[in-house]
Protein backbone atom coordinates (compact mmCIF):
# COMPACT_ATOMS: atom_id res chain seq x y z
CA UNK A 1 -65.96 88.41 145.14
CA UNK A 2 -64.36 89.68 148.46
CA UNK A 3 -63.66 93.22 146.51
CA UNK A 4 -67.31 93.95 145.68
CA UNK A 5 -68.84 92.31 148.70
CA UNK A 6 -65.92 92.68 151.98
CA UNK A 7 -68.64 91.45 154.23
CA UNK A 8 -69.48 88.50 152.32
CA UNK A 9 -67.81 85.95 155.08
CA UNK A 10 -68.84 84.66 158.83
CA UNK A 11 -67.19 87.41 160.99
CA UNK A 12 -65.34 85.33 163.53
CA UNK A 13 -64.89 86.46 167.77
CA UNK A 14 -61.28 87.03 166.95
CA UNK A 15 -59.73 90.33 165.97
CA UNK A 16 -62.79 90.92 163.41
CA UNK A 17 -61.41 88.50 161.21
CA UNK A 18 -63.74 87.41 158.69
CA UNK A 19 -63.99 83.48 156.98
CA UNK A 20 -65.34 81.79 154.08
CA UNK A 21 -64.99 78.93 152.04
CA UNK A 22 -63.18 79.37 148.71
CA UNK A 23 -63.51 75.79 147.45
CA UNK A 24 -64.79 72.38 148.99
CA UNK A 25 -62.00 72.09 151.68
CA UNK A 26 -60.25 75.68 151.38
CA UNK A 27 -60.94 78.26 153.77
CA UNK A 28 -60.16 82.14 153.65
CA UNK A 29 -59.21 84.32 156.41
CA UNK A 30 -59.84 87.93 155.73
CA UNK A 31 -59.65 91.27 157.73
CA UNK A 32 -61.22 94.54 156.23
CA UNK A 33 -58.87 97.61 156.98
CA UNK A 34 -60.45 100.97 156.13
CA UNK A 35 -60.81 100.30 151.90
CA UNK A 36 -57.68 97.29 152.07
CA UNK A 37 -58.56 93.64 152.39
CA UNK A 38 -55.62 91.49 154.11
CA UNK A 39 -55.30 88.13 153.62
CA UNK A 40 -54.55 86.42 157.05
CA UNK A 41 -54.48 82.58 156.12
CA UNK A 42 -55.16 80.01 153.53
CA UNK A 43 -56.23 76.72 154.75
CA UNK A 44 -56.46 73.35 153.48
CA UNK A 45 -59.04 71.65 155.72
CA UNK A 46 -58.25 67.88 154.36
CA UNK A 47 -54.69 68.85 156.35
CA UNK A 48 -54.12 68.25 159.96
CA UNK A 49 -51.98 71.51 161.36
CA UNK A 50 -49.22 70.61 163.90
CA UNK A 51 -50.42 73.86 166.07
């Protein structure tokens, strides 16, 4: 989905990193670079992170 549409998530304030929602309580961090898509994180959002 991110392949055909890169812009498909919220653009955030930081670093023009991009988010979405993959599944229920799993969120996507994203940055577009030139024709590459990086991954940044993976989150579970029923987890509590330390940090």
């Amino acid at each position: 989905m991110i392949i055909e549409n890169p812009e498909i998530g919220l653009e955030t304030k930081k670093n023009k990193l991009r988010r979405m929602i993959v599944h229920r309580t799993y969120s996507l961090t994203y940055k577009v670079e030139n024709e590459n898509i990086r991954i940044v994180s993976f989150f579970d959002g029923r987890k509590r992170p330390k940090d």
